[in-house]
Protein backbone atom coordinates (compact mmCIF):
# COMPACT_ATOMS: atom_id res chain seq x y z
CA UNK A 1 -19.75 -3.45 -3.11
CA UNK A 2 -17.76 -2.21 -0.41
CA UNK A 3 -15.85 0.43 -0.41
CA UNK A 4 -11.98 0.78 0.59
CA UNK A 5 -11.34 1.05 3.84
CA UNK A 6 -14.73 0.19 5.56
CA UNK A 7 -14.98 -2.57 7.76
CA UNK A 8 -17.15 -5.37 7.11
CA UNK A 9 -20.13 -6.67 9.41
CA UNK A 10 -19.93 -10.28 10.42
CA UNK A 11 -21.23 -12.48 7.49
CA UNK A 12 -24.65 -13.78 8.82
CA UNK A 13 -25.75 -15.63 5.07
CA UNK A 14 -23.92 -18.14 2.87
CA UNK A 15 -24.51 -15.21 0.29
CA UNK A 16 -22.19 -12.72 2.22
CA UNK A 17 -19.45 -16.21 2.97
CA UNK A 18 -18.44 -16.93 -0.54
CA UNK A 19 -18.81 -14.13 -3.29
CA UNK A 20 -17.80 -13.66 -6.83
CA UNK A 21 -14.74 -11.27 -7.07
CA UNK A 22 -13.43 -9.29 -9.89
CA UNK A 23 -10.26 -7.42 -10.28
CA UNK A 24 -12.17 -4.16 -9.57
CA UNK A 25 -13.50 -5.41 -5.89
CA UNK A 26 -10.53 -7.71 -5.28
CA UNK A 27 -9.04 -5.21 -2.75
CA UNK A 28 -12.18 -4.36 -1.06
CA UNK A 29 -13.09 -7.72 -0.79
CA UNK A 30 -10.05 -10.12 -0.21
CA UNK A 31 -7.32 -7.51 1.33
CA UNK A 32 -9.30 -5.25 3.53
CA UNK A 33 -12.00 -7.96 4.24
CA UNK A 34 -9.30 -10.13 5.46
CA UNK A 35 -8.28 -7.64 8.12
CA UNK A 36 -11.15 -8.62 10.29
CA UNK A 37 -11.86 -12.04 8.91
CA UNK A 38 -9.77 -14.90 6.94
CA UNK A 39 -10.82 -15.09 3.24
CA UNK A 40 -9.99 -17.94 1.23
CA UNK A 41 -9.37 -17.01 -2.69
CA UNK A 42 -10.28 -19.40 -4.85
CA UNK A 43 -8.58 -19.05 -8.60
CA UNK A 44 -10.39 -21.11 -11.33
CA UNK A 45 -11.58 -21.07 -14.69
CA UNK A 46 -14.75 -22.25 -15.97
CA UNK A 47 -12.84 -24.58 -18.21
CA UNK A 48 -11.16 -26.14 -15.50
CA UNK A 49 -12.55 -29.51 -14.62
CA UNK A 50 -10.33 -30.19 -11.19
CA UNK A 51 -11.75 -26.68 -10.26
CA UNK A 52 -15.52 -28.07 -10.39
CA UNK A 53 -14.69 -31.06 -7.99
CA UNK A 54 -12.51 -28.49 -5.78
CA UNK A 55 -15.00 -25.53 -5.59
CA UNK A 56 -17.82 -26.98 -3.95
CA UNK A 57 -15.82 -28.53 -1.79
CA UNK A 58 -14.43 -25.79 -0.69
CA UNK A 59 -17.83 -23.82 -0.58
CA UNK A 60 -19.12 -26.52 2.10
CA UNK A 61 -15.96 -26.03 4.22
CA UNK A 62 -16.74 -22.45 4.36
CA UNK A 63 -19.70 -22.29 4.57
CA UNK A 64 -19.41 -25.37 7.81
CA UNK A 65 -16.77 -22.68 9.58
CA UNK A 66 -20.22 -20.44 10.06
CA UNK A 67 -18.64 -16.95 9.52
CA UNK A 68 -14.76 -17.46 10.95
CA UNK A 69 -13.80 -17.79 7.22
CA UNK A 70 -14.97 -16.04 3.95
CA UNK A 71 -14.65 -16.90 0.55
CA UNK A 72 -13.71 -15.41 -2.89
CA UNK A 73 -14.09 -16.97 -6.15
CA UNK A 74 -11.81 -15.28 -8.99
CA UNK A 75 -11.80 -16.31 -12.46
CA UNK A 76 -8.56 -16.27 -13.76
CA UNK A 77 -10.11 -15.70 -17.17
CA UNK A 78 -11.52 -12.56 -15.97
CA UNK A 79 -8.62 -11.31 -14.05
CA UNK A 80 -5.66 -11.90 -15.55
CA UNK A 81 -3.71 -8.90 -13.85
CA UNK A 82 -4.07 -10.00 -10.60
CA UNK A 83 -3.21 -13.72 -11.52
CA UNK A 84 -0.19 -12.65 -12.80
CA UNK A 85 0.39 -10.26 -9.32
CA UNK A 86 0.34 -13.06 -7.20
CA UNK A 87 1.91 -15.06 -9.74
CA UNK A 88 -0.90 -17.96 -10.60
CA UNK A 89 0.63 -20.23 -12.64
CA UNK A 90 -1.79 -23.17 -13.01
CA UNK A 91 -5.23 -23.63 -11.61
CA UNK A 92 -6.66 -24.55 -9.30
CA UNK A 93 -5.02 -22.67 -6.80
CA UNK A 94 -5.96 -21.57 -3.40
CA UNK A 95 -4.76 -18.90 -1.77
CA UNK A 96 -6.00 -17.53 1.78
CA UNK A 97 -5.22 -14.00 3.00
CA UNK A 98 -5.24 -12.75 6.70
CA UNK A 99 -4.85 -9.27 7.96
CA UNK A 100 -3.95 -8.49 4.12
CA UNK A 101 -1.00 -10.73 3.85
CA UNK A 102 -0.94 -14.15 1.66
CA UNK A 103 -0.62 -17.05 5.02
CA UNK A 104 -1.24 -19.94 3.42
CA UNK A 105 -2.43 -22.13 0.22
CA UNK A 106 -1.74 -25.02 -2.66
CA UNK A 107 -2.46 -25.73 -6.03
CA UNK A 108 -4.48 -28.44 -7.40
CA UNK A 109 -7.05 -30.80 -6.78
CA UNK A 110 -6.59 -32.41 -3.13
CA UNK A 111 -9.09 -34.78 -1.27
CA UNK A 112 -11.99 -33.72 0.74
CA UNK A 113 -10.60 -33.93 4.26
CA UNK A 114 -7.25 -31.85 2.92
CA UNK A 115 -10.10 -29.50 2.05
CA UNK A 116 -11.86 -28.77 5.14
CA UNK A 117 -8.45 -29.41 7.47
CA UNK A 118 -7.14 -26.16 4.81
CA UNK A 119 -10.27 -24.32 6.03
CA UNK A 120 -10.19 -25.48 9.64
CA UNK A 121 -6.30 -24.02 9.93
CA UNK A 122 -7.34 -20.74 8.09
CA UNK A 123 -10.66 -20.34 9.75
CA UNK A 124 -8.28 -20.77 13.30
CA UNK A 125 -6.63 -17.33 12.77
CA UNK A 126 -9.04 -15.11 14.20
CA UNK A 127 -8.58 -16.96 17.91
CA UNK A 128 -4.99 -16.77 17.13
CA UNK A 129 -3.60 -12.95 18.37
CA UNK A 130 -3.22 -14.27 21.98
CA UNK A 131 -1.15 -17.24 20.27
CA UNK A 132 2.33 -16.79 22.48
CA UNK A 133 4.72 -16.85 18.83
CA UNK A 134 1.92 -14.70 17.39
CA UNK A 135 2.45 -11.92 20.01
CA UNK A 136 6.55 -12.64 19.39
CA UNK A 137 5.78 -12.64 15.75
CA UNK A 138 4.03 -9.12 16.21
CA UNK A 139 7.24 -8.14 18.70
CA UNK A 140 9.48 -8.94 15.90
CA UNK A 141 7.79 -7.17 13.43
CA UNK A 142 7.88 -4.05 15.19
CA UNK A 143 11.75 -4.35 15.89
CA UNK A 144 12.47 -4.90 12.69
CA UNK A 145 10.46 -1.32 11.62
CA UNK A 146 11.86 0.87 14.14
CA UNK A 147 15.70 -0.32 12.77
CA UNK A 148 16.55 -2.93 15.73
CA UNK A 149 17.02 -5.64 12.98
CA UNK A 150 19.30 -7.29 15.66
CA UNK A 151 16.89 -7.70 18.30
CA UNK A 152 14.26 -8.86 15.21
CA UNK A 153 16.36 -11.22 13.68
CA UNK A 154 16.86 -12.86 17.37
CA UNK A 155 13.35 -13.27 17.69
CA UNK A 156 12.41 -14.35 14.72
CA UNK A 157 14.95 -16.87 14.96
CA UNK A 158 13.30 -18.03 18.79
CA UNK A 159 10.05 -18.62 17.14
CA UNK A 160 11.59 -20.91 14.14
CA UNK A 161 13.30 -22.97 17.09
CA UNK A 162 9.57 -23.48 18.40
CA UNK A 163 7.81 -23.54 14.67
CA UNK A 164 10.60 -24.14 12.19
CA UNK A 165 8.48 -24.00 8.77
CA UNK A 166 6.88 -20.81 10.07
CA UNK A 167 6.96 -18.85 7.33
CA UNK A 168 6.58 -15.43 8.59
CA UNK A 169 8.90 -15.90 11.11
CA UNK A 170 11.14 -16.98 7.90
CA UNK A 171 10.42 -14.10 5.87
CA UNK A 172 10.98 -12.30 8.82
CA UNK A 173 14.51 -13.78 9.74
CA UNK A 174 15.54 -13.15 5.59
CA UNK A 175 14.19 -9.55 5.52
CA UNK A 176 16.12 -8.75 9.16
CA UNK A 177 19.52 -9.63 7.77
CA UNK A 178 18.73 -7.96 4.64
CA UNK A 179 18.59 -5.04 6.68
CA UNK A 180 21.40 -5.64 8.55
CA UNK A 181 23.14 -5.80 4.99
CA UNK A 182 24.00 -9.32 5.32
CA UNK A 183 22.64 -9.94 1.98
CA UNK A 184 25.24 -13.18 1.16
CA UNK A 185 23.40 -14.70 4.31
CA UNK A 186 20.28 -13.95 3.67
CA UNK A 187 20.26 -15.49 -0.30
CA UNK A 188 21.88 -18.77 1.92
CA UNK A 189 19.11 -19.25 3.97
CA UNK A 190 16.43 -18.64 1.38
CA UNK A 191 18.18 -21.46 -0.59
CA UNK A 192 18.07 -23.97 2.64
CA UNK A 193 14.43 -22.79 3.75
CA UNK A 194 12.16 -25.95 4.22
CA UNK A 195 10.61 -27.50 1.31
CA UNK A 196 7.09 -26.76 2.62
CA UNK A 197 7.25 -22.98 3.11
CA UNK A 198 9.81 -22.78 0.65
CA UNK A 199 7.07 -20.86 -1.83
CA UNK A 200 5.51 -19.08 0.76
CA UNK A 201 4.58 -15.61 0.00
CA UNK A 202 6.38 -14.51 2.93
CA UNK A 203 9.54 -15.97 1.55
CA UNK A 204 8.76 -14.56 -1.79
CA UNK A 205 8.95 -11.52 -0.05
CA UNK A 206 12.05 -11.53 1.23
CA UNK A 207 13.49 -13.32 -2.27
CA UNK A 208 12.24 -9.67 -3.68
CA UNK A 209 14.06 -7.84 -1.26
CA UNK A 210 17.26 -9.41 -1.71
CA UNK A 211 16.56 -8.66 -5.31
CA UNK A 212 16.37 -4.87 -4.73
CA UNK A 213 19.28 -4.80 -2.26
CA UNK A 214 21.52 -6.17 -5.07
CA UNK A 215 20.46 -3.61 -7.72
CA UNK A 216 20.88 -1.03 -4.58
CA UNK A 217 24.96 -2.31 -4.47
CA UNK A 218 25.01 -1.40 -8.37
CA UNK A 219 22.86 1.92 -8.28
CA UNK A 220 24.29 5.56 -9.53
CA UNK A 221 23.86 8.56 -7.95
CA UNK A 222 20.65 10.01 -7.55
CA UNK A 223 21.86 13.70 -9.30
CA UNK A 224 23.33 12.74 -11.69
CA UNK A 225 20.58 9.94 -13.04
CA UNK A 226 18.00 12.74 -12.40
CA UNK A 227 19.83 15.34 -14.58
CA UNK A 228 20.14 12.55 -17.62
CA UNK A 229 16.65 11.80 -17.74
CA UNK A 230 15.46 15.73 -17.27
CA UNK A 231 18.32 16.45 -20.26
CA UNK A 232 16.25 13.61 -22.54
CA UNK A 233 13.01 12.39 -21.15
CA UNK A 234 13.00 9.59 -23.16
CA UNK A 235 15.94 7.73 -22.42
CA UNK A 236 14.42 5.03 -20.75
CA UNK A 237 17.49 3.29 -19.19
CA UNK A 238 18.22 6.07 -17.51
CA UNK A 239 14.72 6.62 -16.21
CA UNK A 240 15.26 2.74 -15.15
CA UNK A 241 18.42 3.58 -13.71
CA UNK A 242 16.69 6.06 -11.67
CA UNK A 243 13.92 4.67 -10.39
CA UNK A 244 16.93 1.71 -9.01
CA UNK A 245 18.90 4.69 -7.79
CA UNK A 246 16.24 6.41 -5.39
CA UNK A 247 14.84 3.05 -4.10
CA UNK A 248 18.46 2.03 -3.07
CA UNK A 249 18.27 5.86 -1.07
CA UNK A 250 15.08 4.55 -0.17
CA UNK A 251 12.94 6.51 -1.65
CA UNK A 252 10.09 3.93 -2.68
CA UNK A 253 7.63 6.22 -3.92
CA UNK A 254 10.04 8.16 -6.39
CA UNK A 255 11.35 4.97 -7.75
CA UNK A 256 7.39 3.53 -8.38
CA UNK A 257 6.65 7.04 -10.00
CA UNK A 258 9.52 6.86 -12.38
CA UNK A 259 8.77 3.06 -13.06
CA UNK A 260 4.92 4.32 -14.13
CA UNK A 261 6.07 7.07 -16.08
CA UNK A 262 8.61 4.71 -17.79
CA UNK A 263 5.43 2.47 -17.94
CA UNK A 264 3.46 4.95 -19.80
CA UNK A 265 6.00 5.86 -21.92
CA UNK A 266 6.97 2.10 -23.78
CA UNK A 267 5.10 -0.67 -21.40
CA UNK A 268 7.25 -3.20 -23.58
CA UNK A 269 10.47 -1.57 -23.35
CA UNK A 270 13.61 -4.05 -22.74
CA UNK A 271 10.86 -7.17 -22.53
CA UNK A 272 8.78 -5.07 -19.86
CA UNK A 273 11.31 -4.22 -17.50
CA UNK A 274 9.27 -1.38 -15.79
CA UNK A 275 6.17 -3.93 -14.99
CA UNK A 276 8.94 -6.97 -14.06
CA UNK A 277 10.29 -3.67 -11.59
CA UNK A 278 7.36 -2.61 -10.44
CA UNK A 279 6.47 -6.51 -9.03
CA UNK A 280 9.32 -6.82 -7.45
CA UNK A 281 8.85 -3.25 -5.77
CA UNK A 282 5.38 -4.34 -4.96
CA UNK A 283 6.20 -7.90 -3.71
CA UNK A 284 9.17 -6.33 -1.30
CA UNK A 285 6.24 -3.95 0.39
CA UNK A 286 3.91 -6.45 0.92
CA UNK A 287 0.34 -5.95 0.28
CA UNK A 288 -0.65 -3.67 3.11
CA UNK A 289 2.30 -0.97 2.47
CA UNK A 290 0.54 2.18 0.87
CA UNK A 291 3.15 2.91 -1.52
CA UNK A 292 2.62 -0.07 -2.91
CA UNK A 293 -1.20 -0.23 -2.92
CA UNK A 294 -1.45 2.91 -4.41
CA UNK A 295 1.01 1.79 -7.39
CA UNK A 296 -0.57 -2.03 -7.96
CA UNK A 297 -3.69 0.23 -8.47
CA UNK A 298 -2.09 2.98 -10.63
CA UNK A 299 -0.07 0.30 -12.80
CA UNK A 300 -4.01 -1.56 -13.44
CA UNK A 301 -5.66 1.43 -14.40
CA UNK A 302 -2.27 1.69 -17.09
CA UNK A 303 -2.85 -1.93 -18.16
CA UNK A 304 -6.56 -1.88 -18.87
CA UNK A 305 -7.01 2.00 -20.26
């Protein structure tokens, strides 16, 4: 098993293409593997017939791509937590990961040349950096984290006039105004994205964002909040209320540690709120953010003590 962090050698055997992945190894092996090379996750179930027809098929695509793509097979039996992270709600469903990030995927059984065309477009990702809307993409990106959300959104909005169901460009374009706290516009053109990204995990993304920058309008003040709960430790709406307070002053990483201490304290409080939080904390970061890697892993290791 490899360990966090380390990079992976170039798969040379169908062994080392398409491996069995638990919950444990999932981050070793589909998030930091995909940083060098596109892995394709396939979620299935050993009672799933559509899933027999669909996993071979998928194996020979893979294995036809001769080390552009890996594969990872994940039984949703076996790891239910991370099903319900990416939010797997019938099987089968395929999900491929690039540089750590969800790019693309579908659900249920399709026909063999859908299959290998999938793989072909996946596979096609690691010739794709000197792409000229990848480079913009990357431009973007980097606008939007050093605070020129302006200049991001404009870009972002260039490469959907060349690739209009991009969807990282679209996540992009809905977490730039989000920024620019044009949250009104923002929920308007997540409604009116195109029906094929419209699921995306970029755009579920940004739908989590939005969700955050509401509760940010509504949050208290920081003190005050921080006072209640030391003054009764187990008043858990004001531990929520918190947590909502310091990531509207953007402090992420006080509002996940007072979301896992609310955790620890009643998981099932008010239907689960802290866990429903904690997702949509996790799903604003994105996968790569450390905050948020370090709390997925943190909230497990609550879930399966």
């Amino acid at each position: 098993m490899l360990e966090l962090g380390q990079p992976q050698s170039q798969p040379d055997a169908d062994g080392d293409l398409i491996r069995d992945v638990t919950e444990a190894t999932f981050m070793a092996e589909v998030v930091e593997a995909s940083m060098k090379t596109p892995v394709i996750v396939d979620f299935w179930a050993p009672w799933c017939g559509p899933c027999k027809t669909l996993g071979p098929q998928l194996e020979a695509a893979v294995k036809a791509a001769k080390g552009k793509v890996r594969m990872a097979k994940v039984d949703i039996d076996r790891a239910q937590q991370i099903a319900a992270q990416l939010r797997i709600q019938s099987i089968p469903t395929v999900y491929a990961f690039w540089q750590g990030q969800p790019i693309d995927g579908f659900q249920g059984a399709v026909s063999q040349g859908e299959v290998q065309e999938f793989v072909k477009r996946v596979a096609a990702h690691n010739a794709d950096e000197a792409d000229g809307l990848a480079e913009a993409l990357t431009a973007a990106e980097e606008m939007l984290g050093e605070g020129a959300a302006v200049d991001a959104a404009q870009t972002f909005a260039a490469i959907l006039g060349e690739e209009p169901e991009n969807a990282a460009a679209y996540g992009g374009l809905l977490r730039a105004h989000v920024a620019m706290d044009e949250i009104d516009q923002a929920e308007a053109l997540l409604a009116s994205a195109p029906p094929a990204i419209a699921g995306a995990p970029e755009l579920e993304a940004a739908r989590a964002q939005i969700a955050l920058a509401r509760q940010s309008a509504n949050a208290g003040p920081v003190g005050e909040l921080r006072a209640a709960v030391e003054a009764s430790p187990d008043d858990h709406q004001a531990r929520f209320d918190l947590a909502a307070a310091l990531q509207a002053s953007g402090d992420t990483e006080g509002a996940v540690e007072e979301l896992l201490d609310l955790f620890r304290r009643d998981r099932d409080w008010n239907d689960g709120a802290a866990r429903t939080q904690l997702f949509t904390i996790f799903d604003a970061a994105g996968p790569k953010d450390p905050v948020a890697m370090k709390g997925r892993r943190r909230l497990s290791s609550m879930i399966f003590a």
